[in-house]
Protein backbone atom coordinates (compact mmCIF):
# COMPACT_ATOMS: atom_id res chain seq x y z
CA UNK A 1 -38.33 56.14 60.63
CA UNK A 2 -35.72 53.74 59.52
CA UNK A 3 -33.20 55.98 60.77
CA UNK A 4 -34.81 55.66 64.23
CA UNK A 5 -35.28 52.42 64.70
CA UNK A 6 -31.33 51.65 64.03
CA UNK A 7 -30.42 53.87 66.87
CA UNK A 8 -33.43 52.12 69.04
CA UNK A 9 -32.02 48.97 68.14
CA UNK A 10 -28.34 49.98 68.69
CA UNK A 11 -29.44 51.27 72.58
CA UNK A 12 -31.24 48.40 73.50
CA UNK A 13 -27.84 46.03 72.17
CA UNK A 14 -24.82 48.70 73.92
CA UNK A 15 -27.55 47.77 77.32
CA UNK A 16 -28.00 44.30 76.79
CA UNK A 17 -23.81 44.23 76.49
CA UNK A 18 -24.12 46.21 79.75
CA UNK A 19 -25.98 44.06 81.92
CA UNK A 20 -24.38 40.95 80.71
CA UNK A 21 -20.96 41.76 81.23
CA UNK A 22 -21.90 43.41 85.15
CA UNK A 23 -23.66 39.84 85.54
CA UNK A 24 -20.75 38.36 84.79
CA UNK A 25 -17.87 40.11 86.80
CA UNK A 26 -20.48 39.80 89.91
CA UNK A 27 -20.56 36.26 89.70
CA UNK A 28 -16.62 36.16 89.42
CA UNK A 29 -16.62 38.78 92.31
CA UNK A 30 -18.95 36.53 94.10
CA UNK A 31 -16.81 33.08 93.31
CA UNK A 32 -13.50 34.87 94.63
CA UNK A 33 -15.13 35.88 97.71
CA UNK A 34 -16.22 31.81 98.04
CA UNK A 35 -13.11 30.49 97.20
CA UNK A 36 -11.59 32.97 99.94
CA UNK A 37 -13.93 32.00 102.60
CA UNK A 38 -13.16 28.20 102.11
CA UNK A 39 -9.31 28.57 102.18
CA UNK A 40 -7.95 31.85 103.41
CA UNK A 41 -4.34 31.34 101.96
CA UNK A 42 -6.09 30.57 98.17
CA UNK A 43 -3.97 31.85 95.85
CA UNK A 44 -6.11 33.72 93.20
CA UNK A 45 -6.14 37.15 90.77
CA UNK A 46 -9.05 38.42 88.63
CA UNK A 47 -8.44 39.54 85.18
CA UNK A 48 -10.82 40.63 82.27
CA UNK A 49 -13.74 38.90 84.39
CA UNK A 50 -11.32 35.89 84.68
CA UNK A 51 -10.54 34.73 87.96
CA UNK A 52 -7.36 32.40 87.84
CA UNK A 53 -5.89 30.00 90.75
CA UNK A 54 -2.57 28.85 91.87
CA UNK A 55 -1.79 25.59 90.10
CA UNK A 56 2.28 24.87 90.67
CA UNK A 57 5.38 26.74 91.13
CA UNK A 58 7.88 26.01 87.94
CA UNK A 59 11.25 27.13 87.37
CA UNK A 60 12.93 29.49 84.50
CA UNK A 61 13.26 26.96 82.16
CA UNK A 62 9.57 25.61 82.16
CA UNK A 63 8.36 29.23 81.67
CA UNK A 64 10.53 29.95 78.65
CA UNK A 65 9.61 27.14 76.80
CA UNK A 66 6.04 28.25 76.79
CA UNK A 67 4.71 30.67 74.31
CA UNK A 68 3.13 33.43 76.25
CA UNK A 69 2.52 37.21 75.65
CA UNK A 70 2.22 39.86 78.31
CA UNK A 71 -1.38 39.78 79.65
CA UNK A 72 -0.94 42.77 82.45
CA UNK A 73 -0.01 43.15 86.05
CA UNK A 74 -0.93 42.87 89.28
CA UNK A 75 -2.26 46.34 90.57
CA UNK A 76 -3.79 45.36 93.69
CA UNK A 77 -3.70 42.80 96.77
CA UNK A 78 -6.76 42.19 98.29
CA UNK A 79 -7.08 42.64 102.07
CA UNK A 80 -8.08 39.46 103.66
CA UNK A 81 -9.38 41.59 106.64
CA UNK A 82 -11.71 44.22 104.89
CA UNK A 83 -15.09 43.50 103.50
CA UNK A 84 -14.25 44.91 99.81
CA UNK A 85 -15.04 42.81 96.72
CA UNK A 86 -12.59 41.62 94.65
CA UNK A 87 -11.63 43.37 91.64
CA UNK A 88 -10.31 43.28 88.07
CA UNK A 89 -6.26 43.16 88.83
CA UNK A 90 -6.55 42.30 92.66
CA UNK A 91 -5.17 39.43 93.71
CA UNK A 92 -4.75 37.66 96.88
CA UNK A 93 -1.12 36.73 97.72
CA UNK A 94 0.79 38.54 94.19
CA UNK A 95 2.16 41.77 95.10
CA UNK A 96 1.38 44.58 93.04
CA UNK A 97 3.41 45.27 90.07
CA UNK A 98 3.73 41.66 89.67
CA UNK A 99 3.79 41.06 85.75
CA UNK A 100 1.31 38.43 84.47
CA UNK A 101 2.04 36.51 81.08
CA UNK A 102 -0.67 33.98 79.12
CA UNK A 103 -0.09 30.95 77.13
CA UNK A 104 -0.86 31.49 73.59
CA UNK A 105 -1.44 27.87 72.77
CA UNK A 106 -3.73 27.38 76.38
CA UNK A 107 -4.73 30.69 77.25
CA UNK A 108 -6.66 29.41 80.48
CA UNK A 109 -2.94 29.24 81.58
CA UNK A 110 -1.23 32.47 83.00
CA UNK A 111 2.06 32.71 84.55
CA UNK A 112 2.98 35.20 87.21
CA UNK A 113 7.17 36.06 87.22
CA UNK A 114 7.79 38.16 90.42
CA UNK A 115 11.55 37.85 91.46
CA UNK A 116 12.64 35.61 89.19
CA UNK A 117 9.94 33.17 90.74
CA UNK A 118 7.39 31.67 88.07
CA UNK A 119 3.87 30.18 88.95
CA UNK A 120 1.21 29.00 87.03
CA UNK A 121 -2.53 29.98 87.48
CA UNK A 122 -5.61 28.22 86.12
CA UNK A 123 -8.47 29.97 84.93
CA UNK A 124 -11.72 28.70 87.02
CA UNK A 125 -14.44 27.94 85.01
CA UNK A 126 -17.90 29.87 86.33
CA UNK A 127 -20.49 27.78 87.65
């Protein structure tokens, strides 16, 4: 009986997880396609749930004296013109391929570098 309850309880946490996390990424989805809709040249990507926007341009030198690691690539631009959502690794003006890179010591900081060009992005808080 014990047994059973432990895998009762383990299915009802694995769908709790479930639901949260598709909350979440539809209320990123759903602040992307706001922040869109009030400024169609925003300058946004979504990541792990995260949606990040353009802060500042900076140049070689102010990258490499921040501690980042590799936090993954661009691997889609959204289509301004099309009614599809945005998704995990979309982004609005990066092309794709465009390596990403976090700040260890303020990871709601990421740094694009496409072309030896360097910007910062802000993570924006939910809500």
């Amino acid at each position: 009986m014990t047994r059973v309850m432990s895998c009762l309880l383990l299915i009802t946490i694995t769908l709790i997880s479930i639901v949260g996390c598709t909350t979440e990424t539809s209320a990123t989805q759903e602040m992307a396609q706001s922040l869109m809709e009030e400024d169609k040249n925003s300058d946004l990507f979504l990541i792990e749930s995260v949606l990040y926007k353009r802060l500042k341009t900076v140049n070689e030198t102010e990258f490499k004296a921040v501690n980042t690691i590799l936090y993954g690539e661009i691997s889609k631009k959204y289509s301004k013109n099309k009614s599809e959502k945005f998704q995990s690794g979309m982004a609005s003006v990066l092309s794709s391929g465009t390596k990403l890179y976090r700040s260890v010591e303020h990871p709601e900081y990421v740094y694009s570098s496409e072309e030896g060009r360097y910007v910062v992005y802000k993570s924006v808080p939910e809500g």
